[in-house]
N, C-alpha and C. Protein backbone atom coordinates (compact mmCIF):
# COMPACT_ATOMS: atom_id res chain seq x y z
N UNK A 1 -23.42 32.15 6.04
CA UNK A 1 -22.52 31.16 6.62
C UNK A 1 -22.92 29.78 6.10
N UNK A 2 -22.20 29.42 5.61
CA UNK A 2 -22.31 27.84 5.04
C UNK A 2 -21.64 26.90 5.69
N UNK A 3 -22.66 25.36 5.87
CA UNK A 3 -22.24 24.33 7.15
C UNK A 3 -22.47 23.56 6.08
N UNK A 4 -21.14 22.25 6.01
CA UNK A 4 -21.17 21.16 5.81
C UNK A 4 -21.65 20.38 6.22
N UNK A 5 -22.32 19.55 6.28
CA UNK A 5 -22.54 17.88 7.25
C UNK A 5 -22.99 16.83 6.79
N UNK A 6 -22.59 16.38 7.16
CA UNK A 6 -22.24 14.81 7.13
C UNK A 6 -23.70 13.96 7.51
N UNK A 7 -24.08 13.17 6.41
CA UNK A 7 -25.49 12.20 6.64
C UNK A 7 -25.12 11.29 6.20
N UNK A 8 -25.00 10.02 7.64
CA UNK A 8 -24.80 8.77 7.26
C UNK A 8 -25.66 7.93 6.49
N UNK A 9 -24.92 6.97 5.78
CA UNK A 9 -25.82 6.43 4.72
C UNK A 9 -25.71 4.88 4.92
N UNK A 10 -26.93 4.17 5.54
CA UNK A 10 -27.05 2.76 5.52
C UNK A 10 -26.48 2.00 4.71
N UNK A 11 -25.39 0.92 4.86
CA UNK A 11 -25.07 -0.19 3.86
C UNK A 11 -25.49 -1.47 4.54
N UNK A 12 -25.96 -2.04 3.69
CA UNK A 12 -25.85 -3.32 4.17
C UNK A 12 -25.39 -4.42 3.31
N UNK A 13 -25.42 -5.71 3.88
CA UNK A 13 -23.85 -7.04 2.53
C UNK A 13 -23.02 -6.86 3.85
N UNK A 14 -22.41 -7.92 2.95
CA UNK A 14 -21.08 -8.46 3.66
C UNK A 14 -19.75 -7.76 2.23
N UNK A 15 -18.59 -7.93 2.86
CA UNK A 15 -17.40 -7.57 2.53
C UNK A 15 -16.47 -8.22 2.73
N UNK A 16 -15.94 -9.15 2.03
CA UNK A 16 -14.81 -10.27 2.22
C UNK A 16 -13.30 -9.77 1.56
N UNK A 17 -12.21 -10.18 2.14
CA UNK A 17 -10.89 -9.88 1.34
C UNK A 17 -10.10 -11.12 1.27
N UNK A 18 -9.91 -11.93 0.88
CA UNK A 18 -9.26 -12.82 0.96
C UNK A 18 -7.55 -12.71 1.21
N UNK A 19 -6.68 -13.31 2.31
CA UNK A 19 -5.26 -13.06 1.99
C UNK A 19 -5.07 -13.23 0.95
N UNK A 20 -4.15 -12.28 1.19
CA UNK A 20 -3.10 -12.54 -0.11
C UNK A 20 -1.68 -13.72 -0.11
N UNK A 21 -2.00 -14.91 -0.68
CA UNK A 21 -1.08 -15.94 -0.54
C UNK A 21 0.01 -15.75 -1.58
N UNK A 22 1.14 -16.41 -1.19
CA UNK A 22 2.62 -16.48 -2.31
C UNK A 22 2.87 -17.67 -2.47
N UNK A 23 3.51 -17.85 -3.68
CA UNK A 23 3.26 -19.33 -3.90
C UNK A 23 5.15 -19.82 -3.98
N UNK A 24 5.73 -18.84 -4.42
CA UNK A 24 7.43 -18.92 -4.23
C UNK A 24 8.04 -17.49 -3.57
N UNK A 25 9.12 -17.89 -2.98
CA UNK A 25 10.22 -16.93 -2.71
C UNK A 25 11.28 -16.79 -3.11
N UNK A 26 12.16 -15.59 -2.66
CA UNK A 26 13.29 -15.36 -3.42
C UNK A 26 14.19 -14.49 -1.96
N UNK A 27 14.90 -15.16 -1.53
CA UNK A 27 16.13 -14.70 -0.73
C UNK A 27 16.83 -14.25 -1.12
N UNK A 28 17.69 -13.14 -1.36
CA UNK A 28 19.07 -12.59 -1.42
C UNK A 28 19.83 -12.13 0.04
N UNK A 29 21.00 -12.17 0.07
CA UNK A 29 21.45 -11.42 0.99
C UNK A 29 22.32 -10.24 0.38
N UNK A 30 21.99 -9.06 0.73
CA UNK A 30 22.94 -7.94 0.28
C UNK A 30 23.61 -7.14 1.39
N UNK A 31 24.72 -6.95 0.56
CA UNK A 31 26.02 -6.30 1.25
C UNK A 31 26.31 -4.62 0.95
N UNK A 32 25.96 -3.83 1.98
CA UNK A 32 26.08 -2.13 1.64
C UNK A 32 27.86 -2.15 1.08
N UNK A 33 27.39 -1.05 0.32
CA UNK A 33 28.52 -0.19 -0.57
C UNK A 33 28.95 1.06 0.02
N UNK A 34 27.81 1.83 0.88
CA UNK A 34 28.01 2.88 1.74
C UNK A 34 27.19 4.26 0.79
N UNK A 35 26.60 3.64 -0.28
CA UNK A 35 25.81 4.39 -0.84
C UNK A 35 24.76 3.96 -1.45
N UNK A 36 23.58 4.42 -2.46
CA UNK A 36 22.72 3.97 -2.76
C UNK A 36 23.04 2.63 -3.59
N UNK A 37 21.79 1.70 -3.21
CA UNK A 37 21.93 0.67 -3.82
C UNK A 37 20.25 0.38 -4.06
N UNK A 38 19.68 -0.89 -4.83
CA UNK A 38 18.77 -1.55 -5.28
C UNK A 38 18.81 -2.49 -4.02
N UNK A 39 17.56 -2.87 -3.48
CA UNK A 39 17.38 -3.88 -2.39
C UNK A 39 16.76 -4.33 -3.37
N UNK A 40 15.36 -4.07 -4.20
CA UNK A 40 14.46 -4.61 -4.84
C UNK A 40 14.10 -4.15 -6.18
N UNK A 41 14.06 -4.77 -7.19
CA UNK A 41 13.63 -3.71 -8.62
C UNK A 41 12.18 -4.00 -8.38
N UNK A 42 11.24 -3.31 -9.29
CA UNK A 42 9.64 -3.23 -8.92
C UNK A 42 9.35 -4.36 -9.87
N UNK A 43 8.34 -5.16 -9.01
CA UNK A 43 7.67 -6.61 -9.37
C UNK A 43 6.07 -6.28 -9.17
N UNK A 44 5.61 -6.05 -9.87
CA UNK A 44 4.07 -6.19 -10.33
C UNK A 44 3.38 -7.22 -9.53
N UNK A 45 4.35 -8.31 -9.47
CA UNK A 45 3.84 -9.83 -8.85
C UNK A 45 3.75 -9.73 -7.42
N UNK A 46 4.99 -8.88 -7.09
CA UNK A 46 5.33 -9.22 -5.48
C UNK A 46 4.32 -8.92 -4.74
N UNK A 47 3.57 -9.91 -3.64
CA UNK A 47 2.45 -10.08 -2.08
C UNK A 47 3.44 -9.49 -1.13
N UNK A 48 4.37 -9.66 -1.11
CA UNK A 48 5.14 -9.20 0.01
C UNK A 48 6.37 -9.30 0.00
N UNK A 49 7.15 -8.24 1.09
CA UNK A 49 8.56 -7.89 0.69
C UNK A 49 9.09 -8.03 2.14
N UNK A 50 9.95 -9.24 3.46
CA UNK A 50 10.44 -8.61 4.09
C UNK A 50 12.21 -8.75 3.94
N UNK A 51 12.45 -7.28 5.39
CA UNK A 51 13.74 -6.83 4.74
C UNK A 51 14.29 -7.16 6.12
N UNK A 52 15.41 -7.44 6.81
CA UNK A 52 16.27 -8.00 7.92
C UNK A 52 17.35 -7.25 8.01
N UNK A 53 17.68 -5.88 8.39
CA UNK A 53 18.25 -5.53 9.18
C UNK A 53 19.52 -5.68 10.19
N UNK A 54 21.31 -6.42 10.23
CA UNK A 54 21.50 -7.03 11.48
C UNK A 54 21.96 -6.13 12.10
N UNK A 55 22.94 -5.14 11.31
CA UNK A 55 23.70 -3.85 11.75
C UNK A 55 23.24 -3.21 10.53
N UNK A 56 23.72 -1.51 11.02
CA UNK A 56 24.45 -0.59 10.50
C UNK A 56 22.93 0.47 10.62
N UNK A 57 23.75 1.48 9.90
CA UNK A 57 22.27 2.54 10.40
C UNK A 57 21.86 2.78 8.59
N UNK A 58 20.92 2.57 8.06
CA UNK A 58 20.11 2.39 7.05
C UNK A 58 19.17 3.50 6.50
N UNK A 59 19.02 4.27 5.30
CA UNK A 59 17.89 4.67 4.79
C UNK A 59 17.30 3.98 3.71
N UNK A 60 15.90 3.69 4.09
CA UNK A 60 14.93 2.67 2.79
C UNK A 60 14.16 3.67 2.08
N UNK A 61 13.87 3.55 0.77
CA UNK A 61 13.46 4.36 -0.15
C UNK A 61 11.88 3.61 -1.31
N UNK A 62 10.64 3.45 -0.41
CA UNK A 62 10.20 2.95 -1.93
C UNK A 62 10.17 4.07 -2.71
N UNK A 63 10.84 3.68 -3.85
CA UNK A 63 11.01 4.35 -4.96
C UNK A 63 12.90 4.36 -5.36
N UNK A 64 13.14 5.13 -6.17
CA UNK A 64 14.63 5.20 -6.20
C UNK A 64 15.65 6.61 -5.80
N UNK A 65 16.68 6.13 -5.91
CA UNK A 65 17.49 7.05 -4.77
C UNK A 65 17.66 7.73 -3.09
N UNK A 66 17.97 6.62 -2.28
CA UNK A 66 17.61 6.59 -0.89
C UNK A 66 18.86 7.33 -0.32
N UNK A 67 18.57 8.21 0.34
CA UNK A 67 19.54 9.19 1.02
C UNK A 67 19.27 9.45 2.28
N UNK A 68 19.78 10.22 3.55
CA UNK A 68 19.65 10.64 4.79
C UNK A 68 18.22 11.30 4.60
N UNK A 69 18.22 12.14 2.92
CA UNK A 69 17.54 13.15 3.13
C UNK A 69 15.89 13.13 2.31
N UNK A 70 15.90 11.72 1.83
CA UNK A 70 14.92 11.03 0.69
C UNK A 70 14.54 9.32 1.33
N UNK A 71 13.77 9.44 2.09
CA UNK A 71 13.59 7.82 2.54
C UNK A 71 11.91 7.98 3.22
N UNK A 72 11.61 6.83 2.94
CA UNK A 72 10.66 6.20 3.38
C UNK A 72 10.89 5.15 4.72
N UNK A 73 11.74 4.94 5.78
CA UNK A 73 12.24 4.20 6.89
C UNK A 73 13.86 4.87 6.76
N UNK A 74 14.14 4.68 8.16
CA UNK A 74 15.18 5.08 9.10
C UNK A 74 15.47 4.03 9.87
N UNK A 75 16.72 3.03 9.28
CA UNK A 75 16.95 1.95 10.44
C UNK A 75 18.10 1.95 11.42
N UNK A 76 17.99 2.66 12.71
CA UNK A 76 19.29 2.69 12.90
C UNK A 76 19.77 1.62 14.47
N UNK A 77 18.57 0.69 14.16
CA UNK A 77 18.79 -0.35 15.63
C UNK A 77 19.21 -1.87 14.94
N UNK A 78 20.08 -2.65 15.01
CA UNK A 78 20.28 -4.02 14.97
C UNK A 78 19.16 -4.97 15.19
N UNK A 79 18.96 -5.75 14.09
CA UNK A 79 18.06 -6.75 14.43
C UNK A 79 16.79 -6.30 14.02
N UNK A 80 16.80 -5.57 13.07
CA UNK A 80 14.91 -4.44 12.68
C UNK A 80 14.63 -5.38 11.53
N UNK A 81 13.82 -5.19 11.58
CA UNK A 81 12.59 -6.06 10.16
C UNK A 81 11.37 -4.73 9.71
N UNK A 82 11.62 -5.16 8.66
CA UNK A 82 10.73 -4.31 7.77
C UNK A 82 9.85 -5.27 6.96
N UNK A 83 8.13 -5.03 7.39
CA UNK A 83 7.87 -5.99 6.14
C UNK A 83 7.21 -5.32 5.36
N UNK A 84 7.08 -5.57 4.19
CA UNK A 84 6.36 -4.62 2.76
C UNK A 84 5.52 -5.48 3.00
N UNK A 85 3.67 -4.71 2.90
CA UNK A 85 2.65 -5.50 1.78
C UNK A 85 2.14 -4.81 0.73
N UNK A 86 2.27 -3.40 0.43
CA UNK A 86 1.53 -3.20 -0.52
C UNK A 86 2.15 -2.38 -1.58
N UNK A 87 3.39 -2.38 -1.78
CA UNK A 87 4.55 -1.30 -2.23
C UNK A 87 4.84 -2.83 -3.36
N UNK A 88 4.63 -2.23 -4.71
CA UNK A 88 5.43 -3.35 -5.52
C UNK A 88 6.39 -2.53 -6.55
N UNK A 89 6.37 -1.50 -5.79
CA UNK A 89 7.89 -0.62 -7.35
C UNK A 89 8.83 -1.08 -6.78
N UNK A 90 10.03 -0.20 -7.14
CA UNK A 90 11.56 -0.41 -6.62
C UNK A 90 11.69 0.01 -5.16
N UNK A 91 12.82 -0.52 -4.58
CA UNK A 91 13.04 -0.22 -2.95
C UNK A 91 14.29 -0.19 -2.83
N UNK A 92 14.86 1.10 -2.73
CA UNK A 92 16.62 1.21 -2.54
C UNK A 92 16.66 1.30 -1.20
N UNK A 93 18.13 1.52 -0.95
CA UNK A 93 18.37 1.32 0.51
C UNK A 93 20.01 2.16 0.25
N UNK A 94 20.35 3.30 0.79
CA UNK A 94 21.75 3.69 1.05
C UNK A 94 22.21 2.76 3.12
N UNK A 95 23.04 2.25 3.17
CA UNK A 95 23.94 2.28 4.26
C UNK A 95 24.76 3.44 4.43
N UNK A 96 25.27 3.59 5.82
CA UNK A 96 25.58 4.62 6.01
C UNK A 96 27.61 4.01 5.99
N UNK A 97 27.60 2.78 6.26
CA UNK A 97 29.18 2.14 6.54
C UNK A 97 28.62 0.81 5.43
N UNK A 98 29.92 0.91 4.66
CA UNK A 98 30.45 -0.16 3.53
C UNK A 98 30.67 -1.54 4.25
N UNK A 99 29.79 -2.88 4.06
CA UNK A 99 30.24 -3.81 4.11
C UNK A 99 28.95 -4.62 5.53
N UNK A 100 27.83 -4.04 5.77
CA UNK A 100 26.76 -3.91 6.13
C UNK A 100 25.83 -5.39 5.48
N UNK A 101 24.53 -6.22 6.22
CA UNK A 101 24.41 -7.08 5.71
C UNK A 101 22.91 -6.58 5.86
N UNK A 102 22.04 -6.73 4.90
CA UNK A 102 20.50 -7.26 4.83
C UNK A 102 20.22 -8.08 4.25
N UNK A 103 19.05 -8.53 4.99
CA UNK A 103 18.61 -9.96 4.44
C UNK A 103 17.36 -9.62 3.65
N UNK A 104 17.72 -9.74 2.29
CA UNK A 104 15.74 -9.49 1.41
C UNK A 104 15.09 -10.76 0.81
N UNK A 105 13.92 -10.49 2.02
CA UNK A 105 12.70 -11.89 1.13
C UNK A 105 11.82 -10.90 0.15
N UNK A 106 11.83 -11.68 -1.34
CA UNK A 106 10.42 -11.45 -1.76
C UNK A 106 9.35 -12.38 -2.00
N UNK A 107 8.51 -12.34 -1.53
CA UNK A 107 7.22 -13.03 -2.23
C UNK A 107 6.57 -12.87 -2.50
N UNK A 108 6.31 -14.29 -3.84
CA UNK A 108 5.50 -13.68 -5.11
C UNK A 108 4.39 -14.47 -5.50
């Protein structure tokens, strides 16, 4: 019978992270089509991504092609915020009803 275990191992130092600051932004407002769309193409640069929500019921996708059945978030309450920090590829978004509003910050 063979036992694994675990022997903790002393560190000692300090460990600092500094925020991560943005130095510009970029607002869009986008309007659903009722199918997949681009909220964000992938930015290497981007610190952070948030996304504003006012209506409609939403699937978010990091990566591409966002469906009922392919998502990374499920928005289906008014007034939701999503904020990205560590996702810098692409971020689609299908709506479920045409004519739908989100609000996308990026910062970079």
């Amino acid at each position: 019978d063979t036992q694994l275990r675990a022997t903790p191992v002393p560190i000692s130092g300090s460990v600092s992270t500094p925020p991560l600051s943005a130095t510009s932004s970029t607002v869009t407002q986008v309007t659903s089509t009722g199918s997949n769309q681009t909220l964000l193409a992938s930015n290497a640069s981007r610190k952070r991504a948030v996304l504003f929500f006012s209506s409609g019921i939403w699937h978010i996708k990091f990566g591409t092609g966002a469906s009922s059945t392919s998502r990374t978030y499920h928005v289906s309450s008014s007034n939701t915020t999503i904020e990205v920090s560590v996702w810098t590829g692409q971020i689609d978004a299908a709506c479920t009803t045409a004519g739908k509003l989100v609000d996308v910050t990026e910062l970079s």
